[in-house]
PDB file of N, CA and C in Angstrom:
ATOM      1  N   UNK A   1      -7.909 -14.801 -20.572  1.00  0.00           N
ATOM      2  CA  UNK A   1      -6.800 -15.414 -19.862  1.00  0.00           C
ATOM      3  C   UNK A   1      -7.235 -15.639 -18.408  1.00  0.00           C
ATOM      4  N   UNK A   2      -7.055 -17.015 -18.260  1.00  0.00           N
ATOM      5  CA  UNK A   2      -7.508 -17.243 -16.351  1.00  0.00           C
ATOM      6  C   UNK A   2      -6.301 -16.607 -15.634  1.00  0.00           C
ATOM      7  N   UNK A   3      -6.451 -16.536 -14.151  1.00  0.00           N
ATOM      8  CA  UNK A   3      -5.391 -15.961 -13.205  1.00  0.00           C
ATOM      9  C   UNK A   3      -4.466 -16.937 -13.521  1.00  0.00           C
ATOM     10  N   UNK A   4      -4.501 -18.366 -12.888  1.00  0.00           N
ATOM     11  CA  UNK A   4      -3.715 -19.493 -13.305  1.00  0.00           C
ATOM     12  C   UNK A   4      -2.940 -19.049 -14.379  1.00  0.00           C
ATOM     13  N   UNK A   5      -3.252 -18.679 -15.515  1.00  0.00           N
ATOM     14  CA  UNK A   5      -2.568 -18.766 -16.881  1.00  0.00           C
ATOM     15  C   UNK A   5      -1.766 -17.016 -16.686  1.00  0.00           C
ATOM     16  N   UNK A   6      -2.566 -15.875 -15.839  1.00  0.00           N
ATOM     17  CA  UNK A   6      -1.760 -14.908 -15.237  1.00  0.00           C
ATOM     18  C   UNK A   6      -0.297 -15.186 -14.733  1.00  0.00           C
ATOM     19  N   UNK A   7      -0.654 -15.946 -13.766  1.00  0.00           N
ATOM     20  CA  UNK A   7       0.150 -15.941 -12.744  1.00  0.00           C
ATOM     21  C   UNK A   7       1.506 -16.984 -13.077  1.00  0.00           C
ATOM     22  N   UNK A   8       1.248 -17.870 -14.227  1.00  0.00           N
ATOM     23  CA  UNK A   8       2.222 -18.550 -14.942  1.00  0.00           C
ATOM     24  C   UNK A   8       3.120 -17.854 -15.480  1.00  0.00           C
ATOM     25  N   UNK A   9       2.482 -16.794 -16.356  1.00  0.00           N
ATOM     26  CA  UNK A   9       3.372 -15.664 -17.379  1.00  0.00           C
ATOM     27  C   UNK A   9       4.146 -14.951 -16.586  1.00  0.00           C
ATOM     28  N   UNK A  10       3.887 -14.164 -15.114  1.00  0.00           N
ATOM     29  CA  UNK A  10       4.320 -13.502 -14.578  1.00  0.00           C
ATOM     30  C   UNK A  10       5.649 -14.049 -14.037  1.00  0.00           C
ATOM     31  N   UNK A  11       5.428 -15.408 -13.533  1.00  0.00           N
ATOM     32  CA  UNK A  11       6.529 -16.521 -12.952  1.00  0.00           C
ATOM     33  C   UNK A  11       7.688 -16.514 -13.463  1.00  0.00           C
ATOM     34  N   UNK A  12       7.345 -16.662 -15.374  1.00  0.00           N
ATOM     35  CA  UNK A  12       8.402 -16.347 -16.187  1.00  0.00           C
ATOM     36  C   UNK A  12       8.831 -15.102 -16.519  1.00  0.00           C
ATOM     37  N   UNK A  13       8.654 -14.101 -15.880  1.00  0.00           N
ATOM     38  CA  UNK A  13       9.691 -12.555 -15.817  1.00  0.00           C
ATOM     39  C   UNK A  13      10.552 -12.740 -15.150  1.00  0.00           C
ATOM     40  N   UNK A  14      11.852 -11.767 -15.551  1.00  0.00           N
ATOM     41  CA  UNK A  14      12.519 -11.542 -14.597  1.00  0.00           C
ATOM     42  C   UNK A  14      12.776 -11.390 -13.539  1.00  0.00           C
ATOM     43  N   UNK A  15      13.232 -11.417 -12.626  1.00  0.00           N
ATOM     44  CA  UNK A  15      13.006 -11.064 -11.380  1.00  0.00           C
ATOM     45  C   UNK A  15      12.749  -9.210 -10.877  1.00  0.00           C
ATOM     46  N   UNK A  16      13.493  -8.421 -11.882  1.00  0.00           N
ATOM     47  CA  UNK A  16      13.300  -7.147 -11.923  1.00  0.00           C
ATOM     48  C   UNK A  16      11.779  -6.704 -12.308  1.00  0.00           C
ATOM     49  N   UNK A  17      11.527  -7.599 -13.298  1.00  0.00           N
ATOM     50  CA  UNK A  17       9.998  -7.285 -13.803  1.00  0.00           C
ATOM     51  C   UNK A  17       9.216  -7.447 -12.897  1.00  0.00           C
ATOM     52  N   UNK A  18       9.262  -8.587 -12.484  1.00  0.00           N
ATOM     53  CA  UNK A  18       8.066  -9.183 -11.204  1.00  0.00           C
ATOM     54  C   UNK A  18       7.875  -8.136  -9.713  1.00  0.00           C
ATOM     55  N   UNK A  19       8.833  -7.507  -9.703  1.00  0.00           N
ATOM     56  CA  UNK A  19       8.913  -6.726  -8.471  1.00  0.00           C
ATOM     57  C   UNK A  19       7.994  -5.671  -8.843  1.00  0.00           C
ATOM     58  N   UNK A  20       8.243  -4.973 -10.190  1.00  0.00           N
ATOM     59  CA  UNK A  20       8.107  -3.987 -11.183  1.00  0.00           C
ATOM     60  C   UNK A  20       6.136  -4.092 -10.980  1.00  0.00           C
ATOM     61  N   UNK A  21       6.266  -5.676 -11.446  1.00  0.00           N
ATOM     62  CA  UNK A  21       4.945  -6.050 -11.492  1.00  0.00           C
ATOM     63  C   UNK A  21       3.931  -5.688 -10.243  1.00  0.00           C
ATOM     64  N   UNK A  22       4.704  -6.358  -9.470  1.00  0.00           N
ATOM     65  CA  UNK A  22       3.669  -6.391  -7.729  1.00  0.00           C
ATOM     66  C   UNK A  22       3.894  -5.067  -7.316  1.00  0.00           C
ATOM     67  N   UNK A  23       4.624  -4.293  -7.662  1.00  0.00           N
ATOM     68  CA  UNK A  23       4.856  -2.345  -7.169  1.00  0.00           C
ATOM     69  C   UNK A  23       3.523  -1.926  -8.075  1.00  0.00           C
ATOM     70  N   UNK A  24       3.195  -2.207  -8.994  1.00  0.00           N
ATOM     71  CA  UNK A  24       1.989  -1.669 -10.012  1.00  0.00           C
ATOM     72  C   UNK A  24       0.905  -1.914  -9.140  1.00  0.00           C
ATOM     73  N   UNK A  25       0.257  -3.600  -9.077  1.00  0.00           N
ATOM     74  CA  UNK A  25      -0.524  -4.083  -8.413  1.00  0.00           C
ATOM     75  C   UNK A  25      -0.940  -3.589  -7.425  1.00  0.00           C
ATOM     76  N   UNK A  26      -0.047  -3.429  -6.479  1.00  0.00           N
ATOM     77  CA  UNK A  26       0.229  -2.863  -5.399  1.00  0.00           C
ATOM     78  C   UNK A  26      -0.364  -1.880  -5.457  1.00  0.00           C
ATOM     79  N   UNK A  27      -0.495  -0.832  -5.912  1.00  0.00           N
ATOM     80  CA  UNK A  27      -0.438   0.468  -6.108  1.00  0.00           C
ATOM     81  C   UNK A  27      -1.792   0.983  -6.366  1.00  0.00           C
ATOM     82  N   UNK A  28      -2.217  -0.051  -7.134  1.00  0.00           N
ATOM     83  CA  UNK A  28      -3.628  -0.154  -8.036  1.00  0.00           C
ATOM     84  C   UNK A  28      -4.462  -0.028  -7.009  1.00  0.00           C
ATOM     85  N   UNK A  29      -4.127  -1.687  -6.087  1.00  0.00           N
ATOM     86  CA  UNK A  29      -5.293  -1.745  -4.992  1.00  0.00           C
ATOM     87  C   UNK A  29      -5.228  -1.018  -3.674  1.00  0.00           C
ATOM     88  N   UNK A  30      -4.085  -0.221  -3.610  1.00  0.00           N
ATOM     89  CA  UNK A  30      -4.600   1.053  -2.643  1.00  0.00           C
ATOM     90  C   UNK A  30      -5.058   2.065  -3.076  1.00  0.00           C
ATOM     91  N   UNK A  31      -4.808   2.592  -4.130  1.00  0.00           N
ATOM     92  CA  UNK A  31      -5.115   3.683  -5.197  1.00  0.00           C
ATOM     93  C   UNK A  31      -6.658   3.268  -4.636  1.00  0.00           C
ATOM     94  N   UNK A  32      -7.598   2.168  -4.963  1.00  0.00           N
ATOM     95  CA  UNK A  32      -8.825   1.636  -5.822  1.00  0.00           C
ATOM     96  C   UNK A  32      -9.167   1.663  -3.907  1.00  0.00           C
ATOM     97  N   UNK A  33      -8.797   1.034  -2.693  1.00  0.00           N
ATOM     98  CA  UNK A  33      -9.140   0.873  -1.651  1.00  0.00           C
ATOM     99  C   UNK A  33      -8.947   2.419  -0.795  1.00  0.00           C
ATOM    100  N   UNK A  34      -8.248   3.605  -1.670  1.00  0.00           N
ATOM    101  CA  UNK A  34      -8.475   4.727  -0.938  1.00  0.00           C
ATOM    102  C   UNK A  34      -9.446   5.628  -1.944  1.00  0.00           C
ATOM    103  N   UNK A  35      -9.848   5.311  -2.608  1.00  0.00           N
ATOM    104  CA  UNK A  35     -11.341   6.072  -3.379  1.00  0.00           C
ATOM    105  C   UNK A  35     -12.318   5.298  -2.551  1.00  0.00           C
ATOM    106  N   UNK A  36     -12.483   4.170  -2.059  1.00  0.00           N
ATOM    107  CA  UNK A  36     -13.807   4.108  -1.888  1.00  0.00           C
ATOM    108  C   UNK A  36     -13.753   4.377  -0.380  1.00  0.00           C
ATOM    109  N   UNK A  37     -12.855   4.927   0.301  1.00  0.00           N
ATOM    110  CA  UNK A  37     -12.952   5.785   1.244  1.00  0.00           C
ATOM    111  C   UNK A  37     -13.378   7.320   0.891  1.00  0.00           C
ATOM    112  N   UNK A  38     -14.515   8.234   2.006  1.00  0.00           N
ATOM    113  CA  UNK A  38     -14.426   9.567   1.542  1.00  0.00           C
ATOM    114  C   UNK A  38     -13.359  10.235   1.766  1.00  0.00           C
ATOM    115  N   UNK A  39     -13.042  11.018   0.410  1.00  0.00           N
ATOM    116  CA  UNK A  39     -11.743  12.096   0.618  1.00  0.00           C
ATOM    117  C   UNK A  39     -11.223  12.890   1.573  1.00  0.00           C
ATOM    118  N   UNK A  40     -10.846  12.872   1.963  1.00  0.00           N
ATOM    119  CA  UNK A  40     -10.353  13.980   3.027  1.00  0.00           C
ATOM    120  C   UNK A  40      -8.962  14.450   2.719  1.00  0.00           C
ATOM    121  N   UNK A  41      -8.324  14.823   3.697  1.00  0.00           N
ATOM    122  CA  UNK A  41      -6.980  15.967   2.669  1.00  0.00           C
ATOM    123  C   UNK A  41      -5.710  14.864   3.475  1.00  0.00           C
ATOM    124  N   UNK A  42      -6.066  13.717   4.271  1.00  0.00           N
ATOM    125  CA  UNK A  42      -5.202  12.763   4.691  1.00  0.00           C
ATOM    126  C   UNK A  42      -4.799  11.474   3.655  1.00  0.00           C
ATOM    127  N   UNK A  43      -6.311  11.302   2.670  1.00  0.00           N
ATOM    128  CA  UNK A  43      -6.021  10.801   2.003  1.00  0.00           C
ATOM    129  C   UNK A  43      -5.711  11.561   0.367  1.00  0.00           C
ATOM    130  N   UNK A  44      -5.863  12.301   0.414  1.00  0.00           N
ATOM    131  CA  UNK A  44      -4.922  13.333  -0.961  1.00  0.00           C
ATOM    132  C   UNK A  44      -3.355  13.216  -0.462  1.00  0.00           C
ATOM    133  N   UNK A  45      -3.148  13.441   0.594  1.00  0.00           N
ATOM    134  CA  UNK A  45      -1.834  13.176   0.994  1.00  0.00           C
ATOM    135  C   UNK A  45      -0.999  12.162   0.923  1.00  0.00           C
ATOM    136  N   UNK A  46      -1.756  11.579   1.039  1.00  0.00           N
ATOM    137  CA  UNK A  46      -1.342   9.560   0.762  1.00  0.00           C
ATOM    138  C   UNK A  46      -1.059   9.150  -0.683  1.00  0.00           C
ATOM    139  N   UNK A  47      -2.057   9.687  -1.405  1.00  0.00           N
ATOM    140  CA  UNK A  47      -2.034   9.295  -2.772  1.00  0.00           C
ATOM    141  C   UNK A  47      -0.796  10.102  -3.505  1.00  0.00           C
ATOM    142  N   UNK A  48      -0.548  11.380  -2.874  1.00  0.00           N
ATOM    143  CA  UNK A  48       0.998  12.061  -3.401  1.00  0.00           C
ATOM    144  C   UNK A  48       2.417  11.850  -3.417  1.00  0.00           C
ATOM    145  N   UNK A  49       2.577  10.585  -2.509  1.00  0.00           N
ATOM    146  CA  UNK A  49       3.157   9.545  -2.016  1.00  0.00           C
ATOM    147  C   UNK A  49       4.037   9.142  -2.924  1.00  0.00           C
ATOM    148  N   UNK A  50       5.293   8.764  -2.818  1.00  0.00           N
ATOM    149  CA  UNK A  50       5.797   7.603  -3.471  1.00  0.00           C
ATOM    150  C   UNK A  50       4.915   6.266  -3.543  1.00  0.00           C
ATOM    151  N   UNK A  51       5.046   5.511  -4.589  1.00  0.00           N
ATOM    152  CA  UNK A  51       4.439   4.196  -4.534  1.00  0.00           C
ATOM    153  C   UNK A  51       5.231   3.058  -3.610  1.00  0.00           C
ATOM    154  N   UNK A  52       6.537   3.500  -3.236  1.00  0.00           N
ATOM    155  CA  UNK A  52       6.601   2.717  -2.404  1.00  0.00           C
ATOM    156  C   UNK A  52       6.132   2.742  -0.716  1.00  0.00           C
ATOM    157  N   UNK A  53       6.331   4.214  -0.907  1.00  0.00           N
ATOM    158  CA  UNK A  53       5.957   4.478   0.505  1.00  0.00           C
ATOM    159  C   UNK A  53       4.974   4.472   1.234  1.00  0.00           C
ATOM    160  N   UNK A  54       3.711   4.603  -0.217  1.00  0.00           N
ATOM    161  CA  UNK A  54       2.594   3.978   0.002  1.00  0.00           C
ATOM    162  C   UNK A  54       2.471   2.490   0.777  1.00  0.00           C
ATOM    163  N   UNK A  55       3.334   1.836  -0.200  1.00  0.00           N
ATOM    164  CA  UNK A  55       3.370   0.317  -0.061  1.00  0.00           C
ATOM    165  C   UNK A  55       3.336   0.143   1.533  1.00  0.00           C
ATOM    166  N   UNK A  56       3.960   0.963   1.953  1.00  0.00           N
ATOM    167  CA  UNK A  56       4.195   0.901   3.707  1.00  0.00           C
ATOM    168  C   UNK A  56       2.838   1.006   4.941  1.00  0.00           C
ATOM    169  N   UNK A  57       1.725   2.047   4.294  1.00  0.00           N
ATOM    170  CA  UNK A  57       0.852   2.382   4.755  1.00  0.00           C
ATOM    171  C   UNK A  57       0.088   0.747   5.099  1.00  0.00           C
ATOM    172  N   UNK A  58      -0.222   1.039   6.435  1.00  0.00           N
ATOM    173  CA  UNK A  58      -1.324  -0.159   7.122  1.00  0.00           C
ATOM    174  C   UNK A  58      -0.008  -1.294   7.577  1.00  0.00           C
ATOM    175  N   UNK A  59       1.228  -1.105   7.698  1.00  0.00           N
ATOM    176  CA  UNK A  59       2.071  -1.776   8.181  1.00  0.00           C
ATOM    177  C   UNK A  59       1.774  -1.965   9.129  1.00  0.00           C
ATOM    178  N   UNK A  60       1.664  -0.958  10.168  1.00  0.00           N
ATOM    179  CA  UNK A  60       1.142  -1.184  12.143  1.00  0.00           C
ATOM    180  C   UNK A  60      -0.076  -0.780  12.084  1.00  0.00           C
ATOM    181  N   UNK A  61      -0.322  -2.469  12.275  1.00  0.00           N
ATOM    182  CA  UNK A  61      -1.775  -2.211  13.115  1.00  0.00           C
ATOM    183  C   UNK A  61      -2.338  -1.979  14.613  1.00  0.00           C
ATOM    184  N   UNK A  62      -3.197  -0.927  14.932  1.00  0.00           N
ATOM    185  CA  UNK A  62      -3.367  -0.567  15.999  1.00  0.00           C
ATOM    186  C   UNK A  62      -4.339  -1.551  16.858  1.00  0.00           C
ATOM    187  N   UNK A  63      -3.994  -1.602  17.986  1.00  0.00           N
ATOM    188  CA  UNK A  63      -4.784  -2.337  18.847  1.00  0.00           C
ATOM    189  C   UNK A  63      -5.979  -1.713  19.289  1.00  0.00           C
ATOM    190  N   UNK A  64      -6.901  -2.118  20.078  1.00  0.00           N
ATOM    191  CA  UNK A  64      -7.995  -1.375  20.446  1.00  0.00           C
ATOM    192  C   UNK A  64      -7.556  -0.238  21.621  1.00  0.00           C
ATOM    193  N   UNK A  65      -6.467  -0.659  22.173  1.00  0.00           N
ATOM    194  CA  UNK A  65      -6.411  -0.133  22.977  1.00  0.00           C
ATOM    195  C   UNK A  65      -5.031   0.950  23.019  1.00  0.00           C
ATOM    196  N   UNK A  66      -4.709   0.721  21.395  1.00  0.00           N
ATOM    197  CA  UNK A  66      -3.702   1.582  21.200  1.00  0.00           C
ATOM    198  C   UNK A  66      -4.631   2.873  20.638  1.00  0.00           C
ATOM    199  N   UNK A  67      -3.496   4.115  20.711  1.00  0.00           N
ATOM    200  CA  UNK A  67      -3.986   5.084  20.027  1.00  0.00           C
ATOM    201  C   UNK A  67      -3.188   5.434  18.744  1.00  0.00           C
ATOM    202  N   UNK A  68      -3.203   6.213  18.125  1.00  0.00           N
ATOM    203  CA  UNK A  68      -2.615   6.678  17.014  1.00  0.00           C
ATOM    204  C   UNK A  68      -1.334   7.470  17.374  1.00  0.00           C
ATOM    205  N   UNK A  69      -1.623   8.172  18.528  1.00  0.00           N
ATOM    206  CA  UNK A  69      -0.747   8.900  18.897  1.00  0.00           C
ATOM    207  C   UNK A  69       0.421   8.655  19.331  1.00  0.00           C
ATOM    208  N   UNK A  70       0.535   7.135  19.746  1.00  0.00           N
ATOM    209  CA  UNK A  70       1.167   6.294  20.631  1.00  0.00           C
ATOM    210  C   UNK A  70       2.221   5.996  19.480  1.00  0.00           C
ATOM    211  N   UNK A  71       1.486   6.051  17.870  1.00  0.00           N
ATOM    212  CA  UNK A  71       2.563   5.817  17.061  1.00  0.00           C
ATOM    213  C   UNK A  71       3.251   6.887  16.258  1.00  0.00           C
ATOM    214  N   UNK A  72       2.783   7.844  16.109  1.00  0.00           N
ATOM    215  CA  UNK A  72       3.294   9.058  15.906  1.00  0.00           C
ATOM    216  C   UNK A  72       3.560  10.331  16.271  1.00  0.00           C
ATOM    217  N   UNK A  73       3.598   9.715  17.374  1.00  0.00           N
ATOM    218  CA  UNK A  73       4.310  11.502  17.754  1.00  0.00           C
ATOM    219  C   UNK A  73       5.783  10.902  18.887  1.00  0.00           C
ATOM    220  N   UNK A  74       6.253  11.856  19.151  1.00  0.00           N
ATOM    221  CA  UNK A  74       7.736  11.596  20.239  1.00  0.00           C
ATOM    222  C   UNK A  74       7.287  11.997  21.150  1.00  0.00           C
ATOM    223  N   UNK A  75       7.412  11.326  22.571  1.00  0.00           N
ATOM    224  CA  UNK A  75       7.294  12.104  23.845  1.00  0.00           C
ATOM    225  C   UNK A  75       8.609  12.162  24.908  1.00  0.00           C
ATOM    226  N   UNK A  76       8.917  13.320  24.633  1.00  0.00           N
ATOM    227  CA  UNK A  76      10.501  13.527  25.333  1.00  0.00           C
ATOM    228  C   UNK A  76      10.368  13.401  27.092  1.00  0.00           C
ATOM    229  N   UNK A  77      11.409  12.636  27.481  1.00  0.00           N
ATOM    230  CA  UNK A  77      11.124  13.575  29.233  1.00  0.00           C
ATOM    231  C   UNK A  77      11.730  14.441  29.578  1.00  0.00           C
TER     232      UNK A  77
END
């Protein structure tokens, strides 16, 4: 089956399915894009995840001149 002929079949699901569908997908290619990173216990953590919440990961991207910290942590005055 070509993608073309994929991506036809999929068209014709439901709309519940198709979501169903791209949450799998989804899932697959971070699953598959955090193995070929080395393990560490940040990414065991990730993978324990809801799949959607996964879905969220790499939302903000950092600038060069941002830090990490800048996005997660609170700084009270």
């Amino acid at each position: 089956m070509t993608l073309q002929e994929l991506q036809n079949q999929a068209l014709q699901l439901p709309i519940s399915d198709r979501w169903q569908l791209v949450q799998s997908v989804l899932t697959s290619i971070q699953q598959e894009t955090l193995l070929s990173i080395s393990p560490t216990p940040s990414v065991e953590f990730i993978t324990a995840l809801d799949p959607w919440t996964q879905s969220l990961i790499g939302v903000i991207k950092l600038n060069a001149d941002d830090s990490i910290e800048s996005y997660s942590t609170t700084h009270y005055s």
